[in-house]
PDB file of N, CA and C in Angstrom:
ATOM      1  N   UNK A   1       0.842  -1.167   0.000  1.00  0.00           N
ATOM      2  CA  UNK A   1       0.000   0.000   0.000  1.00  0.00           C
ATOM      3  C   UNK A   1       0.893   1.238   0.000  1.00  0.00           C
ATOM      4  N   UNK A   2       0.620   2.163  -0.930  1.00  0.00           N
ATOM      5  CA  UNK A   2       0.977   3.182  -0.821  1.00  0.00           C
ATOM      6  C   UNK A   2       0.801   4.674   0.367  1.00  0.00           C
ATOM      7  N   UNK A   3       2.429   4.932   0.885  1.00  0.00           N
ATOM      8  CA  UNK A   3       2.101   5.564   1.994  1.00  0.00           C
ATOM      9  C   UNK A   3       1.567   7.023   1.757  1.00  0.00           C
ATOM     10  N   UNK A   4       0.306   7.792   1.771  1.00  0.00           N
ATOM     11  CA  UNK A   4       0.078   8.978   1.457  1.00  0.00           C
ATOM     12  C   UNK A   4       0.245   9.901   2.390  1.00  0.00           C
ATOM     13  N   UNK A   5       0.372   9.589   3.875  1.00  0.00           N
ATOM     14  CA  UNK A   5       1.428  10.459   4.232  1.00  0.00           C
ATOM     15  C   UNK A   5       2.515  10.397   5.416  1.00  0.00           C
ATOM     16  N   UNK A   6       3.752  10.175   4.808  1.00  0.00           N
ATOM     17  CA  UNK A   6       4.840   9.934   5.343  1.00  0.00           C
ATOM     18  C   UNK A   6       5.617  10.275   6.714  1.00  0.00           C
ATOM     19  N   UNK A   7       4.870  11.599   6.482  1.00  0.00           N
ATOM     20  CA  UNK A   7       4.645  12.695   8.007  1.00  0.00           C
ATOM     21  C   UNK A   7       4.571  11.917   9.305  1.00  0.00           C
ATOM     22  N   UNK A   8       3.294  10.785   9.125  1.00  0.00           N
ATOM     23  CA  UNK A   8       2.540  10.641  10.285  1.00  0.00           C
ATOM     24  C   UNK A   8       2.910   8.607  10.267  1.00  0.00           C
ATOM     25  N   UNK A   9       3.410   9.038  11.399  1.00  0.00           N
ATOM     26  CA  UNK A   9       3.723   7.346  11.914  1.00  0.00           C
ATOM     27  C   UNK A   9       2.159   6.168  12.266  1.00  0.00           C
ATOM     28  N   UNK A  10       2.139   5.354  11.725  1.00  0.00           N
ATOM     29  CA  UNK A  10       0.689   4.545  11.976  1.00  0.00           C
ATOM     30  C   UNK A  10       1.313   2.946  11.887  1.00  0.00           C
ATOM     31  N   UNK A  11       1.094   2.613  12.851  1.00  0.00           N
ATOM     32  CA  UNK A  11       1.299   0.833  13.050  1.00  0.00           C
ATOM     33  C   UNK A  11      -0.050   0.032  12.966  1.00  0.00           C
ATOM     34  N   UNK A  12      -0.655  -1.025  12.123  1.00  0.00           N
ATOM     35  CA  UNK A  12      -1.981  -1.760  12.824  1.00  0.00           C
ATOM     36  C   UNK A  12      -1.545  -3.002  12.962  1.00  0.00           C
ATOM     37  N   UNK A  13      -2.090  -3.933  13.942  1.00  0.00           N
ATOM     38  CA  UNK A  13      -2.148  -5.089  14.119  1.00  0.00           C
ATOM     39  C   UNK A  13      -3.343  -5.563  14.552  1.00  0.00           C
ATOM     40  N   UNK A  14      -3.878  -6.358  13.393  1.00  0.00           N
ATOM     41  CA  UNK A  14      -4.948  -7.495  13.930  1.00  0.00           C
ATOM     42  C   UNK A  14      -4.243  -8.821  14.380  1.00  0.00           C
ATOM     43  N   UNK A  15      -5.273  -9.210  15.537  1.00  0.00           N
ATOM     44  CA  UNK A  15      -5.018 -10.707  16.577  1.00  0.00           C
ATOM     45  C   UNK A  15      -6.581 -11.471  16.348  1.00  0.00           C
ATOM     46  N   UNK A  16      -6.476 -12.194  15.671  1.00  0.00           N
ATOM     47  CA  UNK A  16      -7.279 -12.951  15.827  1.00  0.00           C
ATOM     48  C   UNK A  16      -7.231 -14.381  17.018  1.00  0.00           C
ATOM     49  N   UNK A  17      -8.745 -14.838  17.068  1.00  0.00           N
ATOM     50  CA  UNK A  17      -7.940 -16.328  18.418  1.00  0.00           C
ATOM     51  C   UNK A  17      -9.139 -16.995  18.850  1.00  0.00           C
ATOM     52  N   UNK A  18      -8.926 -18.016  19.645  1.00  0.00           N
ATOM     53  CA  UNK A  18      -9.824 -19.060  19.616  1.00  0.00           C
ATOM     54  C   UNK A  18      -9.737 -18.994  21.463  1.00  0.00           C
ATOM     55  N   UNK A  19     -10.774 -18.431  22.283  1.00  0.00           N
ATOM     56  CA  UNK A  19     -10.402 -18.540  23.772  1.00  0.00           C
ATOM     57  C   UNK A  19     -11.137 -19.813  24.271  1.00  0.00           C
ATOM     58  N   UNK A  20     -10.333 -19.928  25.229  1.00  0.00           N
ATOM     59  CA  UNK A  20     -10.638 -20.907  26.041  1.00  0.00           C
ATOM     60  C   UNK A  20     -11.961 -20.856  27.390  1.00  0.00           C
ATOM     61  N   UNK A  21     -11.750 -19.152  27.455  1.00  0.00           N
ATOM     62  CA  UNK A  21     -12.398 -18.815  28.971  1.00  0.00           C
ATOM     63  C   UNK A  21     -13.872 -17.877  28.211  1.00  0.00           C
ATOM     64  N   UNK A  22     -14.821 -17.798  29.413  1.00  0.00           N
ATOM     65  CA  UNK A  22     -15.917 -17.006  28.645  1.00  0.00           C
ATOM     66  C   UNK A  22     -16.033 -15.913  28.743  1.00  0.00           C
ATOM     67  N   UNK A  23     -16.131 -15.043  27.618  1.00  0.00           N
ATOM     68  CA  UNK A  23     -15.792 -13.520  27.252  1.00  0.00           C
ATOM     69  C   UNK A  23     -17.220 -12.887  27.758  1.00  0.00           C
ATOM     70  N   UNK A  24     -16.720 -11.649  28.787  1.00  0.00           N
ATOM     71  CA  UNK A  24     -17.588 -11.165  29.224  1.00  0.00           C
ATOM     72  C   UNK A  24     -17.297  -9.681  29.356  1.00  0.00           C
ATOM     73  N   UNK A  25     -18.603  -8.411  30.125  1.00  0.00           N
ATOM     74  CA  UNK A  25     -17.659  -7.439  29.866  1.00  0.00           C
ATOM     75  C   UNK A  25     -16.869  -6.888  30.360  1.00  0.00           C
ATOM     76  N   UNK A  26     -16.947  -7.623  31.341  1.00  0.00           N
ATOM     77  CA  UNK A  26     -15.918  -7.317  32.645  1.00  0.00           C
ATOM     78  C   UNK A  26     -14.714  -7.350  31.949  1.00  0.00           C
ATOM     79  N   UNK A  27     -14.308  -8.769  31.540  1.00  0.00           N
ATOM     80  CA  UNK A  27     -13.103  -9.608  31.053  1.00  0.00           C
ATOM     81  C   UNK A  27     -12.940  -8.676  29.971  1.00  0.00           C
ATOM     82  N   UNK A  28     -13.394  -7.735  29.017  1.00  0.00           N
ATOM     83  CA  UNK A  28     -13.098  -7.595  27.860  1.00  0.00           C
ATOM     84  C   UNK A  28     -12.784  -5.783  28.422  1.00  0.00           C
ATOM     85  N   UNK A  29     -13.342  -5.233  29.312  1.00  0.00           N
ATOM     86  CA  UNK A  29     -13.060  -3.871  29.825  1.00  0.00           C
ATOM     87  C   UNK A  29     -11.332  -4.131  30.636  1.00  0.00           C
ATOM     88  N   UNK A  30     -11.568  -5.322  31.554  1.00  0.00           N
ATOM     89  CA  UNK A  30      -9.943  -5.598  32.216  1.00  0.00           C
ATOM     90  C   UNK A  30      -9.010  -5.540  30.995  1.00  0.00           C
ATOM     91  N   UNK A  31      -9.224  -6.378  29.998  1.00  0.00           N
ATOM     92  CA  UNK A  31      -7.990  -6.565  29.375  1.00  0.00           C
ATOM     93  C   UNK A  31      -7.882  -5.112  27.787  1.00  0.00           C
ATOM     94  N   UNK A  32      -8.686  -5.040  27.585  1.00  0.00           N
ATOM     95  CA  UNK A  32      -8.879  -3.260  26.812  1.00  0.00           C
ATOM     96  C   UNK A  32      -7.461  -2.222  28.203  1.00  0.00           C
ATOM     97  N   UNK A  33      -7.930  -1.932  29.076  1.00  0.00           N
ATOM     98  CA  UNK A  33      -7.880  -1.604  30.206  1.00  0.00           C
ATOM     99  C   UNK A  33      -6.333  -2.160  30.497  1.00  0.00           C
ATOM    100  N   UNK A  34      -6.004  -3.136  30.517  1.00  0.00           N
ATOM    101  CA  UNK A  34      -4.441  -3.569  30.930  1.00  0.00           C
ATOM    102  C   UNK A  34      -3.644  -3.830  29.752  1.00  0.00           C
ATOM    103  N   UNK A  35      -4.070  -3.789  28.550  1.00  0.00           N
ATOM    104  CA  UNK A  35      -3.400  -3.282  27.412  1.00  0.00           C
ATOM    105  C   UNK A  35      -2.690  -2.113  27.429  1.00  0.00           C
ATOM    106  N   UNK A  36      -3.975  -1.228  27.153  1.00  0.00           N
ATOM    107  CA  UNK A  36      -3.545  -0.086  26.791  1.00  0.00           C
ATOM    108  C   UNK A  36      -2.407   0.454  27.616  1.00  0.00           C
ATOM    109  N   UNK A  37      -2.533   0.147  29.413  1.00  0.00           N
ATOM    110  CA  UNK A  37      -1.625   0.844  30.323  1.00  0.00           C
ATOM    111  C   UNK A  37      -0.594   0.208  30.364  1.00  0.00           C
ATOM    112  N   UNK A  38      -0.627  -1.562  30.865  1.00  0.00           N
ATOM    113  CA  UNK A  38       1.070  -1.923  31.095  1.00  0.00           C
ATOM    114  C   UNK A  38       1.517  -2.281  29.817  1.00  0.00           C
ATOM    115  N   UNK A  39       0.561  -2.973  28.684  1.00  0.00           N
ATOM    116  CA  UNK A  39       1.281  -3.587  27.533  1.00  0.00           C
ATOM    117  C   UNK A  39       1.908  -2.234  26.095  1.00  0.00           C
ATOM    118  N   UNK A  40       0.685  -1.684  26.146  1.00  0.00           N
ATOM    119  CA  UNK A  40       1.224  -0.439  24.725  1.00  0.00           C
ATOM    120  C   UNK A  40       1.709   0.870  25.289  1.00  0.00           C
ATOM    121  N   UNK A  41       1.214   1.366  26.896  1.00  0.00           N
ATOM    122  CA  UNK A  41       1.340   2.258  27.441  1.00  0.00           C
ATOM    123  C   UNK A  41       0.969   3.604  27.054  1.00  0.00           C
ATOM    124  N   UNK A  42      -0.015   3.720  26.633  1.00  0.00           N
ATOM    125  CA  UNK A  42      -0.936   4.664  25.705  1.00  0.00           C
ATOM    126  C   UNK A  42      -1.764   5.339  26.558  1.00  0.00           C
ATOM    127  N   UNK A  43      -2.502   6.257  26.942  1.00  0.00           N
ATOM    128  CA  UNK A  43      -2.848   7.186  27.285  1.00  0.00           C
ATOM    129  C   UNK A  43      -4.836   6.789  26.803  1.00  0.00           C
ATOM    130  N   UNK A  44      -5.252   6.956  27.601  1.00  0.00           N
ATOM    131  CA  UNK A  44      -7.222   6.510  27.566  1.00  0.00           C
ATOM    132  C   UNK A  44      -7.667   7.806  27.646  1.00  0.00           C
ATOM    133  N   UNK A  45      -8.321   7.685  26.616  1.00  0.00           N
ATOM    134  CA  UNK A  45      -9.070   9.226  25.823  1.00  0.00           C
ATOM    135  C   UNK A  45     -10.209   9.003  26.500  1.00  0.00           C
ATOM    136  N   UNK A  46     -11.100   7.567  25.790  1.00  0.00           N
ATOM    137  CA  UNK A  46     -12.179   7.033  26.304  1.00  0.00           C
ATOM    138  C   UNK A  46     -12.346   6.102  26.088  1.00  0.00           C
ATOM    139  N   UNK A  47     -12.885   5.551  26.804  1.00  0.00           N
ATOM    140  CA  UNK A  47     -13.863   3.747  27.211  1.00  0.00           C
ATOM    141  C   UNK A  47     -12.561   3.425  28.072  1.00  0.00           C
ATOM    142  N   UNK A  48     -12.888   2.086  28.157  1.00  0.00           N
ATOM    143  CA  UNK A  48     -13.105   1.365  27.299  1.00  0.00           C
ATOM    144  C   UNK A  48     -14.832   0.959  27.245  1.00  0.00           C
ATOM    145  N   UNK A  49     -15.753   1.494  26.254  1.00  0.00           N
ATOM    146  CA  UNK A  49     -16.682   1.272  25.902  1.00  0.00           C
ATOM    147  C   UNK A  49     -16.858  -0.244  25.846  1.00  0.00           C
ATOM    148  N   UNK A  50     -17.986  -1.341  26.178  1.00  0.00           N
ATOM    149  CA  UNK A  50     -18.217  -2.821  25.798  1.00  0.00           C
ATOM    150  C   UNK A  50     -20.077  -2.535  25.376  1.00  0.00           C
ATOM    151  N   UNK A  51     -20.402  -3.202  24.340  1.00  0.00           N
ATOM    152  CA  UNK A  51     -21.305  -2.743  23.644  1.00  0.00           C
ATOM    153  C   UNK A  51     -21.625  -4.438  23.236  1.00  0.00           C
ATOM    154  N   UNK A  52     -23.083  -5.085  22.991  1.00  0.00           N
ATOM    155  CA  UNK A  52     -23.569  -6.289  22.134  1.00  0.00           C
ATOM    156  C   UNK A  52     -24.166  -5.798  21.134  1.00  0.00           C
ATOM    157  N   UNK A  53     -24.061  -6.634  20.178  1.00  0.00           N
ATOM    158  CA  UNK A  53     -24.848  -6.508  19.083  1.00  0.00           C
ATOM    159  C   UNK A  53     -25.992  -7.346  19.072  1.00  0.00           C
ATOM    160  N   UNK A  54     -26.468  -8.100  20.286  1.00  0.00           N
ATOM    161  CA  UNK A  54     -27.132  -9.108  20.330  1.00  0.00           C
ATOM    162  C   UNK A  54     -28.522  -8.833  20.334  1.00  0.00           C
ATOM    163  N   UNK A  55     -28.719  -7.517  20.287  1.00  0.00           N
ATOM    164  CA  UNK A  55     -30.355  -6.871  20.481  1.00  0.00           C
ATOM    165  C   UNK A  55     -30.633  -6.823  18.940  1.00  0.00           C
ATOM    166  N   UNK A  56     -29.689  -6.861  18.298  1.00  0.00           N
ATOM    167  CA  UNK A  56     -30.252  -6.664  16.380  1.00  0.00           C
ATOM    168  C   UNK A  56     -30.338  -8.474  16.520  1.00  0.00           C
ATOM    169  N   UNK A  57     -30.564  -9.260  17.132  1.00  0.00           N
ATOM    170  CA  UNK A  57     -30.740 -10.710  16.487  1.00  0.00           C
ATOM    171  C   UNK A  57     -29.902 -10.982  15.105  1.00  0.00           C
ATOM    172  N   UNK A  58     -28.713 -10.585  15.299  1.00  0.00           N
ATOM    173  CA  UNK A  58     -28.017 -11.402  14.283  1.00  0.00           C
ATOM    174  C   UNK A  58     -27.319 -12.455  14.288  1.00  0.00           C
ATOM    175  N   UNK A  59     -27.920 -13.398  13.743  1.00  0.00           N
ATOM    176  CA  UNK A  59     -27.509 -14.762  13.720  1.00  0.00           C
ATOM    177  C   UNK A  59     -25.699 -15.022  14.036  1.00  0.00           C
ATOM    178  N   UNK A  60     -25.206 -14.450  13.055  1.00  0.00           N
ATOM    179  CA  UNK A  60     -24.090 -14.554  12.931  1.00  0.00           C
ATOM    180  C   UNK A  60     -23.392 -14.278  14.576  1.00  0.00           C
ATOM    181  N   UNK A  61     -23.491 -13.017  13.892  1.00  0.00           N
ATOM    182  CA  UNK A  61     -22.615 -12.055  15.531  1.00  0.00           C
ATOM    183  C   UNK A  61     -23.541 -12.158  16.563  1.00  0.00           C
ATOM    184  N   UNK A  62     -22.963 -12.963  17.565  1.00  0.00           N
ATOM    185  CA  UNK A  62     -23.892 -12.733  18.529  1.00  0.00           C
ATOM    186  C   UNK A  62     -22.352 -12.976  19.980  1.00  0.00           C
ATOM    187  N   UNK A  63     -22.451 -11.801  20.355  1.00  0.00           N
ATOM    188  CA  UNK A  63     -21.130 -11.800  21.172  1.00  0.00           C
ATOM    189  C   UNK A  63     -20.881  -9.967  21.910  1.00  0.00           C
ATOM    190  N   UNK A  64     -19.811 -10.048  22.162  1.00  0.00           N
ATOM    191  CA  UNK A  64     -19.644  -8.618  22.570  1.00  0.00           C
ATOM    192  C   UNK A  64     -18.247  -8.012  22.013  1.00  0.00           C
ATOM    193  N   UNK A  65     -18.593  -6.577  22.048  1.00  0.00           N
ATOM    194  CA  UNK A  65     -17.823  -5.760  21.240  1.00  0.00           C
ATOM    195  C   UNK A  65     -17.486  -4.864  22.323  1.00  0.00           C
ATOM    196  N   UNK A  66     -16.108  -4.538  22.159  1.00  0.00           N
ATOM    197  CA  UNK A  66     -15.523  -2.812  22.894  1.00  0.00           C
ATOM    198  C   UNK A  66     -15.004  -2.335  22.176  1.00  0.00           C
ATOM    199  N   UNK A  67     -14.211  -0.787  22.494  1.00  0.00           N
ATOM    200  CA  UNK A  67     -13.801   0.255  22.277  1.00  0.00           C
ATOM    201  C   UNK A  67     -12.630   0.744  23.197  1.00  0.00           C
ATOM    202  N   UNK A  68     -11.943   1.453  22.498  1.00  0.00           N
ATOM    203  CA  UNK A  68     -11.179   1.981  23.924  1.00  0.00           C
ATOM    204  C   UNK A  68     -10.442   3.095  22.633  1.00  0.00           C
ATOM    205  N   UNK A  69     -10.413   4.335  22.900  1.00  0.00           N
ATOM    206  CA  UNK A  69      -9.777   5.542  22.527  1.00  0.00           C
ATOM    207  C   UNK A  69      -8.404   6.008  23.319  1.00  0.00           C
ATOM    208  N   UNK A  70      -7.491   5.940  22.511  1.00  0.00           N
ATOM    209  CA  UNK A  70      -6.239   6.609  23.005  1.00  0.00           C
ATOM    210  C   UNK A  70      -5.917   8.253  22.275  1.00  0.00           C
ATOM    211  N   UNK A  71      -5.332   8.893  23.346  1.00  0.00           N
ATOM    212  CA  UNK A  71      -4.583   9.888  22.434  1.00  0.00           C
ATOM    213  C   UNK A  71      -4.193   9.456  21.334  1.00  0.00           C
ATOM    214  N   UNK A  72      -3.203   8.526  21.688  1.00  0.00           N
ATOM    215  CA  UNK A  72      -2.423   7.858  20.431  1.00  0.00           C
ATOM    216  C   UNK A  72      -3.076   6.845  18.957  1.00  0.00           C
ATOM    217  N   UNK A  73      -4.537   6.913  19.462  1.00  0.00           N
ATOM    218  CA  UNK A  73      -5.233   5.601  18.089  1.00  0.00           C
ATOM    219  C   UNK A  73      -6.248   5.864  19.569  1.00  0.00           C
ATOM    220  N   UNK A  74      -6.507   4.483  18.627  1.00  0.00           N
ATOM    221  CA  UNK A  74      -7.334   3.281  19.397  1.00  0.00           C
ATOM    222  C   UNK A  74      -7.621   1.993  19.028  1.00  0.00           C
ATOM    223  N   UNK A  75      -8.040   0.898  20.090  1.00  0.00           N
ATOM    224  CA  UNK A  75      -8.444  -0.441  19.860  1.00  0.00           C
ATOM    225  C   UNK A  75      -9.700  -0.945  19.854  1.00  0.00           C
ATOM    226  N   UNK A  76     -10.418  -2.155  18.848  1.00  0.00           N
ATOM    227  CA  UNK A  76     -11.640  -2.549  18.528  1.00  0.00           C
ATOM    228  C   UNK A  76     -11.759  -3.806  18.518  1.00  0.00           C
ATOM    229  N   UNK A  77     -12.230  -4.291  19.308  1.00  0.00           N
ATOM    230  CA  UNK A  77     -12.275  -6.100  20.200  1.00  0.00           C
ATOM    231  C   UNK A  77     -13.669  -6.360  20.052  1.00  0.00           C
ATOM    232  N   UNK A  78     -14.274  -7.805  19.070  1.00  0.00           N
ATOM    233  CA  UNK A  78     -15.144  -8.196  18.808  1.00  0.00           C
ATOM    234  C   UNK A  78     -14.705  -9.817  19.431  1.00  0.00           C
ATOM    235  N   UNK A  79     -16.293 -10.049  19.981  1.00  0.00           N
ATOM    236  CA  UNK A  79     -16.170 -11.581  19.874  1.00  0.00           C
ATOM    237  C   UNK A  79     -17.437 -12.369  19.468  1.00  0.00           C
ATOM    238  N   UNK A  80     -17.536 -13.870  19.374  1.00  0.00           N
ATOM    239  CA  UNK A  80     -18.222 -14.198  18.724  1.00  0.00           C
ATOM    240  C   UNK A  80     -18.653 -15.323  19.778  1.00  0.00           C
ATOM    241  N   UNK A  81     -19.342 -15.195  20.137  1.00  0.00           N
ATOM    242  CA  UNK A  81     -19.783 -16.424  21.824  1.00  0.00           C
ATOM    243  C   UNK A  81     -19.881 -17.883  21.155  1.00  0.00           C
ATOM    244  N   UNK A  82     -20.829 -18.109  20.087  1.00  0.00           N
ATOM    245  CA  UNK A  82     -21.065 -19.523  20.331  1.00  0.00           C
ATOM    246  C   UNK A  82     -19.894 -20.143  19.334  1.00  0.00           C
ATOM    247  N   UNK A  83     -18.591 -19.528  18.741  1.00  0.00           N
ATOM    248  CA  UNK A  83     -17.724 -19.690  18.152  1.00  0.00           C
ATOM    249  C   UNK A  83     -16.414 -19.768  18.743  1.00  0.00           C
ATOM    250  N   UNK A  84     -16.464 -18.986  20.160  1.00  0.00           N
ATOM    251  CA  UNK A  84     -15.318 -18.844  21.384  1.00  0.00           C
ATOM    252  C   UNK A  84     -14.037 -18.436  20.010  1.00  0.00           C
ATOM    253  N   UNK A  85     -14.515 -17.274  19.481  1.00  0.00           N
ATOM    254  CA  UNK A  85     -13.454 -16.416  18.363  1.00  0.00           C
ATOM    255  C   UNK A  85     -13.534 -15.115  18.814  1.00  0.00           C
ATOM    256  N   UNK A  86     -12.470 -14.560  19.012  1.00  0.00           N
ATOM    257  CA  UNK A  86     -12.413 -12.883  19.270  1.00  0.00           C
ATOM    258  C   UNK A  86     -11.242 -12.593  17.984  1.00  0.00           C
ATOM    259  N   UNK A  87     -11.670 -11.092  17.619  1.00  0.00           N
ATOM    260  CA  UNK A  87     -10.887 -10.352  16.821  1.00  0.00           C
ATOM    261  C   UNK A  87     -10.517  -9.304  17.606  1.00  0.00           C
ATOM    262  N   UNK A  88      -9.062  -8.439  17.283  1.00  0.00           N
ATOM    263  CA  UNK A  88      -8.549  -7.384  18.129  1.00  0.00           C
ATOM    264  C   UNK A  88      -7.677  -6.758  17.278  1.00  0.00           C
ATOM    265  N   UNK A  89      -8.411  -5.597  16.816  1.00  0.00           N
ATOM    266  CA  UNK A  89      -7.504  -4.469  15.706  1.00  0.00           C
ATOM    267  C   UNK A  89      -7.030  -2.973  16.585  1.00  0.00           C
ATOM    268  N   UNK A  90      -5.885  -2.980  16.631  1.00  0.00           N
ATOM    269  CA  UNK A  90      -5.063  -2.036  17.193  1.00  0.00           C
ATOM    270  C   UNK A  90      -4.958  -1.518  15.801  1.00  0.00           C
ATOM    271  N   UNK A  91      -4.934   0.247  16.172  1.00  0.00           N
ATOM    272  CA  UNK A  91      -4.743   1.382  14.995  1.00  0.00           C
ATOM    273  C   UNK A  91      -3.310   2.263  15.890  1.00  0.00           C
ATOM    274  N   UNK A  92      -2.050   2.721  15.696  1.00  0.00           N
ATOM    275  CA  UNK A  92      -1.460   3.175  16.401  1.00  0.00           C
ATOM    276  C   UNK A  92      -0.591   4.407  15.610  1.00  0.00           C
ATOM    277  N   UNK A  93      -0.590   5.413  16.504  1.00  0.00           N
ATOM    278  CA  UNK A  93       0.366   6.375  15.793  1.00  0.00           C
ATOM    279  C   UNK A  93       1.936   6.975  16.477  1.00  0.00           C
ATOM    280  N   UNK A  94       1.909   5.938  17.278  1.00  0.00           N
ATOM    281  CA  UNK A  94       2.838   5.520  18.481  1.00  0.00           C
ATOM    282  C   UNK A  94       3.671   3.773  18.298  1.00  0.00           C
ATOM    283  N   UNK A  95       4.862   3.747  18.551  1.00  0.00           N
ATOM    284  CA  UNK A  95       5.223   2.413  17.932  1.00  0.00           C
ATOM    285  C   UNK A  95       5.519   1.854  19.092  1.00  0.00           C
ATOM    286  N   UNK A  96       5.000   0.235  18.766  1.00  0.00           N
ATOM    287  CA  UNK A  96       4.444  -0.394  19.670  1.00  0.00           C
ATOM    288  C   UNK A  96       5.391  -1.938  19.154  1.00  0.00           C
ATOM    289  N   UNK A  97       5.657  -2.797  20.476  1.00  0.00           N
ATOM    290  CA  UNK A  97       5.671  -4.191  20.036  1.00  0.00           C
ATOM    291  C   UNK A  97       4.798  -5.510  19.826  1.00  0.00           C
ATOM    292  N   UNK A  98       4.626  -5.268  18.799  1.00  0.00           N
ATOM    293  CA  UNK A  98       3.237  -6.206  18.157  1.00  0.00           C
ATOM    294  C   UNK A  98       3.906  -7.543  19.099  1.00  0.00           C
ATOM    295  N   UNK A  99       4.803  -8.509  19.248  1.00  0.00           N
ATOM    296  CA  UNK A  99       4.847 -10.055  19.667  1.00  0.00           C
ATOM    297  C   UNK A  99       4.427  -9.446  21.128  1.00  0.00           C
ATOM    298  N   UNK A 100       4.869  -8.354  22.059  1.00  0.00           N
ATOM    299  CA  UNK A 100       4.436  -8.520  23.120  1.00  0.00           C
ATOM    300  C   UNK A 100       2.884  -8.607  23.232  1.00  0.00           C
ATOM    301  N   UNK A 101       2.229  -7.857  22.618  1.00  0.00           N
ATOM    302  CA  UNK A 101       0.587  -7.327  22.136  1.00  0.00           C
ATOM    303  C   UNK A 101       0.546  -8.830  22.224  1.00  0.00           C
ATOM    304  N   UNK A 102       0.563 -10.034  21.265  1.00  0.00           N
ATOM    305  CA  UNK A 102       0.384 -11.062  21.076  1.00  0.00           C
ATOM    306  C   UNK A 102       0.182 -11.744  22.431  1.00  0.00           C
ATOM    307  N   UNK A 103       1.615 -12.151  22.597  1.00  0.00           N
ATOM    308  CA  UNK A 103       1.717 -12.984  23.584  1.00  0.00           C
ATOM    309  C   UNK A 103       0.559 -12.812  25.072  1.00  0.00           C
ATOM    310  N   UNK A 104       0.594 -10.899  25.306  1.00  0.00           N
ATOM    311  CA  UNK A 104      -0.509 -10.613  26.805  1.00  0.00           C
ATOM    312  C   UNK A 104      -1.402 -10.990  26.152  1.00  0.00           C
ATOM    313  N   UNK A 105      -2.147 -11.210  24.501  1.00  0.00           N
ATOM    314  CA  UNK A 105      -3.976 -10.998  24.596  1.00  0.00           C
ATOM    315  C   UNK A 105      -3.984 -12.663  24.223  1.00  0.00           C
ATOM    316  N   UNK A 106      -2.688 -13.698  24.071  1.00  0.00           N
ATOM    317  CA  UNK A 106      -2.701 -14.893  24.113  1.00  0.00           C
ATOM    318  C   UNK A 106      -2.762 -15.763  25.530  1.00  0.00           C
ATOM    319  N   UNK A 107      -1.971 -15.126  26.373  1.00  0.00           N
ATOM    320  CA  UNK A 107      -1.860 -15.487  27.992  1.00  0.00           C
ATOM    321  C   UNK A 107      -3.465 -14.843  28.576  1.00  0.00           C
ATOM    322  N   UNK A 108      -3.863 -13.699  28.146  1.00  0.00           N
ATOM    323  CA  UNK A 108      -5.062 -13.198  28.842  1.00  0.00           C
ATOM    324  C   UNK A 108      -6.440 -14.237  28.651  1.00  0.00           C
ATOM    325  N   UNK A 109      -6.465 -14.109  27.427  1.00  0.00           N
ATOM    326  CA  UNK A 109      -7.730 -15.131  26.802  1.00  0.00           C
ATOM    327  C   UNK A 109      -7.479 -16.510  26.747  1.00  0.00           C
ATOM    328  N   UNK A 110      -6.497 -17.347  27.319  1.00  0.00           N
ATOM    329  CA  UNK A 110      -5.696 -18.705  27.043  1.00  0.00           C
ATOM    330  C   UNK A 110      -6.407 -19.400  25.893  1.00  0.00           C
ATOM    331  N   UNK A 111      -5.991 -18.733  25.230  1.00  0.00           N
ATOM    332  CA  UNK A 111      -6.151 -18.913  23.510  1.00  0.00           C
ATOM    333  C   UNK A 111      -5.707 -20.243  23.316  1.00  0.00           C
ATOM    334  N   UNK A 112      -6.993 -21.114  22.679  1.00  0.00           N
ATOM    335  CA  UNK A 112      -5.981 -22.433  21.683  1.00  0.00           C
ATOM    336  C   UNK A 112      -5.612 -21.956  20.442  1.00  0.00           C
ATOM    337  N   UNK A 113      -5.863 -21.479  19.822  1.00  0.00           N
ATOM    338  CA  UNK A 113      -4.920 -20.763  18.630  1.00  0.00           C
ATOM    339  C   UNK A 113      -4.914 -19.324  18.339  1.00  0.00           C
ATOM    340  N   UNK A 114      -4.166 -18.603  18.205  1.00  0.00           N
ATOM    341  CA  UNK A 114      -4.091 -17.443  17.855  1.00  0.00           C
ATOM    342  C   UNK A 114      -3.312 -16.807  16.532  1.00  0.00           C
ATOM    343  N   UNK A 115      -3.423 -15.848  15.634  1.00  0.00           N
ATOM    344  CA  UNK A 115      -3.021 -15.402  13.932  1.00  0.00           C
ATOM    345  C   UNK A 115      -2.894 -13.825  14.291  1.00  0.00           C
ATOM    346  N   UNK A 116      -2.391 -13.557  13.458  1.00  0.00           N
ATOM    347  CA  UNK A 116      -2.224 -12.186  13.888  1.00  0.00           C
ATOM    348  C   UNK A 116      -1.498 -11.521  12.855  1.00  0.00           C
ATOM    349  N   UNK A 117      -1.370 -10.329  12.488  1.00  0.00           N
ATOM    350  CA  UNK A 117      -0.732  -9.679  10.780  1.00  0.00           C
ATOM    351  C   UNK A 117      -0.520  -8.531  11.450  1.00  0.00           C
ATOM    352  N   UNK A 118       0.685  -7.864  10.988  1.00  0.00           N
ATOM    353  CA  UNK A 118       0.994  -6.538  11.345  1.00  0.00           C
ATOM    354  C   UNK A 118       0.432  -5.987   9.749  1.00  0.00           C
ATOM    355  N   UNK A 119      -0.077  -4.269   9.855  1.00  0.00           N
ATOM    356  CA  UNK A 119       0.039  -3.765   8.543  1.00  0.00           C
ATOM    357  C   UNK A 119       0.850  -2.696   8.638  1.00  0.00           C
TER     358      UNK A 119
END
């Protein structure tokens, strides 16, 4: 992809993963929440917001979603309950170590598998 502007530093990493434990919003505000401070060390604008989509009855998605706003970006954590699949897209304009990112939201969720792509 072409960079249009060079100026401005931007890291993303999606984590995809398969948890072991049941995602709730507690669990999904703690770890939004202990990301951002001990793992990326980023600064909380706002949320961490946890939101369902489960009131639109969609078959598919039926799970819970957060938010969390940094000065620096922000992060967007979906999961999928009767699939025990969460997605986790970090946007950053601050540089960050994606394997550590990995490894805390792999140890947090005791993931049987986890994928993950830097862009």
């Amino acid at each position: 992809m072409k960079n249009l502007e060079p100026k401005i530093f931007r890291q993303r990493l999606i984590i995809e993963g398969k948890q072991r434990i049941k995602i709730t919003p507690q669990l999904i505000k703690e770890y939004l929440t202990k990301l951002t401070v001990d793992i990326l060390h980023m600064r909380i604008q706002i949320g961490p917001i946890i939101f369902s989509p489960n009131k639109f009855r969609n078959p598919l998605h039926h799970g819970l979603n957060g938010f969390i706003g940094w000065v620096e970006s922000g992060g967007q954590f979906y999961s999928w309950d009767k699939l025990n699949f969460f997605t986790m897209d970090i946007y950053s304009c601050k540089k960050f170590n994606p394997k550590k990112v990995v490894k805390f939201t792999k140890e947090f969720f005791k993931t049987e598998e986890i994928a993950y792509k830097e862009i």
